[in-house]
PDB file of N, CA and C in Angstrom:
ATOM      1  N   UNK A   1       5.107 -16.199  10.194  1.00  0.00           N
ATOM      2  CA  UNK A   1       5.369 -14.862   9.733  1.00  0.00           C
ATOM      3  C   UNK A   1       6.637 -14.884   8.891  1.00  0.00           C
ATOM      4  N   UNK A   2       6.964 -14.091   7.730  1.00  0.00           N
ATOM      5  CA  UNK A   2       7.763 -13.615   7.147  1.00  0.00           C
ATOM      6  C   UNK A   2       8.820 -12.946   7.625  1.00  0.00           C
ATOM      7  N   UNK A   3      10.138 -13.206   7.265  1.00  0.00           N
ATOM      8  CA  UNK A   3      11.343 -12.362   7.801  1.00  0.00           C
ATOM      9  C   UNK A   3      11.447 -11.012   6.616  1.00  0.00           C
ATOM     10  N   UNK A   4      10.778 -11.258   5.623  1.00  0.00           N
ATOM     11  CA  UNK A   4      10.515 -10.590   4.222  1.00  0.00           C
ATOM     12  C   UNK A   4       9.394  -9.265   4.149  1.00  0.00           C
ATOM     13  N   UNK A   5       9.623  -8.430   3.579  1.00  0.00           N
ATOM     14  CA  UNK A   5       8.429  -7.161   3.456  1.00  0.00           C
ATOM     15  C   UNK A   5       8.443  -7.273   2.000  1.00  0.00           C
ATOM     16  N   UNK A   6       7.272  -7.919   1.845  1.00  0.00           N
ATOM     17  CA  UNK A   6       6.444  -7.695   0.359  1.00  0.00           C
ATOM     18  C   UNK A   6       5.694  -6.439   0.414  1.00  0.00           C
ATOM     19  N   UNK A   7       5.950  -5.493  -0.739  1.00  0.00           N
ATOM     20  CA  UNK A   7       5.179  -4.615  -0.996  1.00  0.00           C
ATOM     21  C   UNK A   7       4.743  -4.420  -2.840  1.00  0.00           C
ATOM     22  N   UNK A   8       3.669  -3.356  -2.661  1.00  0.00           N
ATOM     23  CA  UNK A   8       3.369  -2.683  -4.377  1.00  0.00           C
ATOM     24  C   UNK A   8       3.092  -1.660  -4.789  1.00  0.00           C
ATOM     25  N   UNK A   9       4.199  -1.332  -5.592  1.00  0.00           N
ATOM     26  CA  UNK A   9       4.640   0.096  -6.500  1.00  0.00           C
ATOM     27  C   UNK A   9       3.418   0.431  -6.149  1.00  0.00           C
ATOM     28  N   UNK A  10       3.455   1.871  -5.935  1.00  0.00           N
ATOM     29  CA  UNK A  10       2.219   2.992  -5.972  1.00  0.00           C
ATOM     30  C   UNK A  10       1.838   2.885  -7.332  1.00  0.00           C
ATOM     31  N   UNK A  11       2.094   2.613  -8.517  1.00  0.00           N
ATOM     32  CA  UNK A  11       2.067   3.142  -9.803  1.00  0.00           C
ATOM     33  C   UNK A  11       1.636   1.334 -10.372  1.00  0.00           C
ATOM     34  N   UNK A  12       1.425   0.434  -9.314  1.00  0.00           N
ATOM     35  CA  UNK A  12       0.992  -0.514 -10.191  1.00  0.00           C
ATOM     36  C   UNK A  12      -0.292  -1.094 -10.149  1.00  0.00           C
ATOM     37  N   UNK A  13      -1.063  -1.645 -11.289  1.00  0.00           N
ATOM     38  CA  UNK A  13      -2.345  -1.789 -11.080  1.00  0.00           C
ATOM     39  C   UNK A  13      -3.489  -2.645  -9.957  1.00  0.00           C
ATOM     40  N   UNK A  14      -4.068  -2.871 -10.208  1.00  0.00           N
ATOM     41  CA  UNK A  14      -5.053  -3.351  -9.071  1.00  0.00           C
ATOM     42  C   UNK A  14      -4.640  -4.697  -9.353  1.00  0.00           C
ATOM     43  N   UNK A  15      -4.942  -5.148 -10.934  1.00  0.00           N
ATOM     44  CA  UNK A  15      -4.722  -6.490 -11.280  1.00  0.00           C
ATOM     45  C   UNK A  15      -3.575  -7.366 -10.302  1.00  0.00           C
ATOM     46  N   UNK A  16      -2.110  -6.390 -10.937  1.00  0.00           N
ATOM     47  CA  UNK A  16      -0.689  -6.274 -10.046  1.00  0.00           C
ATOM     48  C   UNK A  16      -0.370  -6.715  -8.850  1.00  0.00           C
ATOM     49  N   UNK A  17      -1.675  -5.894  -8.305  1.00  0.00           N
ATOM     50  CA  UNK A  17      -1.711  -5.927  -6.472  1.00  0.00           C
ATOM     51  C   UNK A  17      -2.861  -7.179  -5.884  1.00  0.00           C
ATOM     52  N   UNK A  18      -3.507  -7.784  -6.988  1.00  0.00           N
ATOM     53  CA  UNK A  18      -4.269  -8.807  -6.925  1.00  0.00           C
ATOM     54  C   UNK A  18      -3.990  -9.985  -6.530  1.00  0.00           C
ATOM     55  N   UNK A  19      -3.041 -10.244  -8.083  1.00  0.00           N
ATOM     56  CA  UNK A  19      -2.125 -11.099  -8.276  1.00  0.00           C
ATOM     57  C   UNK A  19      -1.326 -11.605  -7.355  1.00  0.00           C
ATOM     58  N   UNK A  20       0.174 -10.533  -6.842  1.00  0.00           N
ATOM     59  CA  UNK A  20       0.582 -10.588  -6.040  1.00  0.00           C
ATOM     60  C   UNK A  20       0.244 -11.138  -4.394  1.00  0.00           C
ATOM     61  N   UNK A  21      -1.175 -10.620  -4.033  1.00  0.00           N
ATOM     62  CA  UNK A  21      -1.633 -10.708  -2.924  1.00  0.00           C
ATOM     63  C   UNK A  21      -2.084 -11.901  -2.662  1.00  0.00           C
ATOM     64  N   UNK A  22      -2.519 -12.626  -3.979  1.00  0.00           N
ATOM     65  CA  UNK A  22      -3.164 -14.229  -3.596  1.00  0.00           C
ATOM     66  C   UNK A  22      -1.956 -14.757  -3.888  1.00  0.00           C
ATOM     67  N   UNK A  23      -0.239 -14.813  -4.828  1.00  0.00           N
ATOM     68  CA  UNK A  23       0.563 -15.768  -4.602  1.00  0.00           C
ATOM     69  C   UNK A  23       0.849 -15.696  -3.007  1.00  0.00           C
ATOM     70  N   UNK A  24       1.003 -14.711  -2.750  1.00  0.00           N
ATOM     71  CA  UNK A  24       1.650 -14.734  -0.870  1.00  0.00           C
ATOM     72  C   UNK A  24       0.189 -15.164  -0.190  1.00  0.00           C
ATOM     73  N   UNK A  25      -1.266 -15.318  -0.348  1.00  0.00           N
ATOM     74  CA  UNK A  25      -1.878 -15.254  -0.370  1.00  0.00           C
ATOM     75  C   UNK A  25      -2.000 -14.570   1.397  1.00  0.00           C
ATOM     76  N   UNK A  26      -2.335 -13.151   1.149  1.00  0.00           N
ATOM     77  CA  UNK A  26      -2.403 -12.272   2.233  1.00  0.00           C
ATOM     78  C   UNK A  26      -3.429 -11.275   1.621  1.00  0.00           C
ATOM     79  N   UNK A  27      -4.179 -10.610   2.723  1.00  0.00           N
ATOM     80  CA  UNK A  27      -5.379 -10.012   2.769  1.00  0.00           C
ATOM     81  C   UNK A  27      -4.999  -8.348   1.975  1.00  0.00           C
ATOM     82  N   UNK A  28      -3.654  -8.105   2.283  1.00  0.00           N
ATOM     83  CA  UNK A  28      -3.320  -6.899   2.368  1.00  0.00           C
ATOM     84  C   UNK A  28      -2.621  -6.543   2.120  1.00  0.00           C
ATOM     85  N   UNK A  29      -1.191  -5.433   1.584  1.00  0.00           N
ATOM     86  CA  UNK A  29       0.007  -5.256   1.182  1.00  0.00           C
ATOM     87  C   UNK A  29      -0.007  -4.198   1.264  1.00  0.00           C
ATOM     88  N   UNK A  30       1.324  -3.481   1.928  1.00  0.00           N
ATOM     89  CA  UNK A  30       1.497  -2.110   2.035  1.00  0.00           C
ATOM     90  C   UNK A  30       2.202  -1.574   0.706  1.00  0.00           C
ATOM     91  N   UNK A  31       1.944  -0.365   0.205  1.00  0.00           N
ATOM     92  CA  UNK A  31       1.845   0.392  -1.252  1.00  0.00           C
ATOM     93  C   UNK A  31       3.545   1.226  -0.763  1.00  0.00           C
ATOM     94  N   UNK A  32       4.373   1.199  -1.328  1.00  0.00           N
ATOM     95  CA  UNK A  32       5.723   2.081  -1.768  1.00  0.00           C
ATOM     96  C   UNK A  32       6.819   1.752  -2.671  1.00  0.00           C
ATOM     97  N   UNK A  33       8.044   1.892  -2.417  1.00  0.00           N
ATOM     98  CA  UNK A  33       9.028   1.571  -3.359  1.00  0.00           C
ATOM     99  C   UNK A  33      10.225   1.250  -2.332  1.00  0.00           C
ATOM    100  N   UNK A  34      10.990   0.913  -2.867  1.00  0.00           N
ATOM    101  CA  UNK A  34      12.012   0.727  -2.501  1.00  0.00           C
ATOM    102  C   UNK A  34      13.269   1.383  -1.791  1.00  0.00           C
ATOM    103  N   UNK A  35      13.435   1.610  -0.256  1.00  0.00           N
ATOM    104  CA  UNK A  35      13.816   2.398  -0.035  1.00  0.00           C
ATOM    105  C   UNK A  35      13.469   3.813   0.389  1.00  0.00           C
ATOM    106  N   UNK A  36      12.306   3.665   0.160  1.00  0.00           N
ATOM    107  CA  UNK A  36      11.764   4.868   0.591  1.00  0.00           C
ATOM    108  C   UNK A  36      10.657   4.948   1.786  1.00  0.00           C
ATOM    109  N   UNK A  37      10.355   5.508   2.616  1.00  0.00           N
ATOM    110  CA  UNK A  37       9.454   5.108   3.509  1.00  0.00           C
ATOM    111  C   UNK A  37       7.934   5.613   3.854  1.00  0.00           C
ATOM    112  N   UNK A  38       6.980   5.268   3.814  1.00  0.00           N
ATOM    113  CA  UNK A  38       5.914   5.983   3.338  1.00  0.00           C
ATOM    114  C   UNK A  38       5.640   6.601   4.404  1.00  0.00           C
ATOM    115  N   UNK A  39       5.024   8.186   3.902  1.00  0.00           N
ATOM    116  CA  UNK A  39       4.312   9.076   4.678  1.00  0.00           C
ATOM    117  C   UNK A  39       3.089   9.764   4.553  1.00  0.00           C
ATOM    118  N   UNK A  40       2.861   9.838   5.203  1.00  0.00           N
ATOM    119  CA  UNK A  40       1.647  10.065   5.305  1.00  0.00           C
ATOM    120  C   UNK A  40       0.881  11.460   5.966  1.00  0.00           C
ATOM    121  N   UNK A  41       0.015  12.569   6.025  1.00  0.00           N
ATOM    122  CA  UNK A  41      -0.520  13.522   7.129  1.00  0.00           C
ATOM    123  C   UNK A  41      -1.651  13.005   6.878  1.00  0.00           C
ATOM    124  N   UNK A  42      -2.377  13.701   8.209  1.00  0.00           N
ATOM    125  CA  UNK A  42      -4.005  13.337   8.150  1.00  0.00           C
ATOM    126  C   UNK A  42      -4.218  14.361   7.925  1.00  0.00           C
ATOM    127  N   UNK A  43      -5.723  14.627   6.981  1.00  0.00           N
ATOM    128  CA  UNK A  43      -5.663  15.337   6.625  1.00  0.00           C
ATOM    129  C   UNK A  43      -6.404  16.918   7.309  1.00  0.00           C
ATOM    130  N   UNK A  44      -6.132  18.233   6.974  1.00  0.00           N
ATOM    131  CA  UNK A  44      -6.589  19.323   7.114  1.00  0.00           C
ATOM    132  C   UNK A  44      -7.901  18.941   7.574  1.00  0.00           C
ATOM    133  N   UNK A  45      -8.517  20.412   8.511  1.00  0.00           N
ATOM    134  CA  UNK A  45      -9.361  20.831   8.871  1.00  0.00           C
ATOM    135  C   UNK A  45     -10.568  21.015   7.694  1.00  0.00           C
ATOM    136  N   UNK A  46      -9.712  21.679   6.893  1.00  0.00           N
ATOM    137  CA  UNK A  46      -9.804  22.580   5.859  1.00  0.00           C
ATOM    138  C   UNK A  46     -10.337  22.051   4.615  1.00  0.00           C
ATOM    139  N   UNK A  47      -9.842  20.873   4.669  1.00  0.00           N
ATOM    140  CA  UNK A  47      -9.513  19.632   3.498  1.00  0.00           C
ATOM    141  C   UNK A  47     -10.452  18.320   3.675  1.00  0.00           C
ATOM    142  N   UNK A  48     -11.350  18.849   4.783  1.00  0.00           N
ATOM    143  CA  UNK A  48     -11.500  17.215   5.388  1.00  0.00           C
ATOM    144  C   UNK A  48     -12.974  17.030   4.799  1.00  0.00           C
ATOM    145  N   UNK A  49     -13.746  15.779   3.754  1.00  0.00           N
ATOM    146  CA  UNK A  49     -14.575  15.930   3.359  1.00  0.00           C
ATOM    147  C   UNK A  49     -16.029  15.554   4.345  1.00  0.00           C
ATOM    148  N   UNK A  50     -17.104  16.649   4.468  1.00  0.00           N
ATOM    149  CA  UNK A  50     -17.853  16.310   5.606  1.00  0.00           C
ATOM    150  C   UNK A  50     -19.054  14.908   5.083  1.00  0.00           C
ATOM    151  N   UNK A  51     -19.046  14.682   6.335  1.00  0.00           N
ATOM    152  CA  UNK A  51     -20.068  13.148   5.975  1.00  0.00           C
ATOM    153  C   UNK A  51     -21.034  13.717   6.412  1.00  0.00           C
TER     154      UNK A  51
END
């Protein structure tokens, strides 16, 4: 395991997040910036699309 948190800009492309994901070569990468901490709600009742 990594002592390191790799992440990718919300704002960068798939290619970006491709790329990135096979040099570390990991399945997955969490999406934010720097310093900031992501949040999240689930969503509304109201909002919620039915299956």
């Amino acid at each position: 395991m990594s002592a390191t948190l790799e992440f990718v800009a919300p704002d960068a492309t798939v290619q970006a997040a491709a790329v990135l994901m096979g040099e570390l070569e990991v399945g997955a990468l969490p999406v934010g910036r720097m310093g900031r901490a992501a949040t999240s709600s689930p969503p509304s009742a109201t909002s919620a699309t039915p299956w």
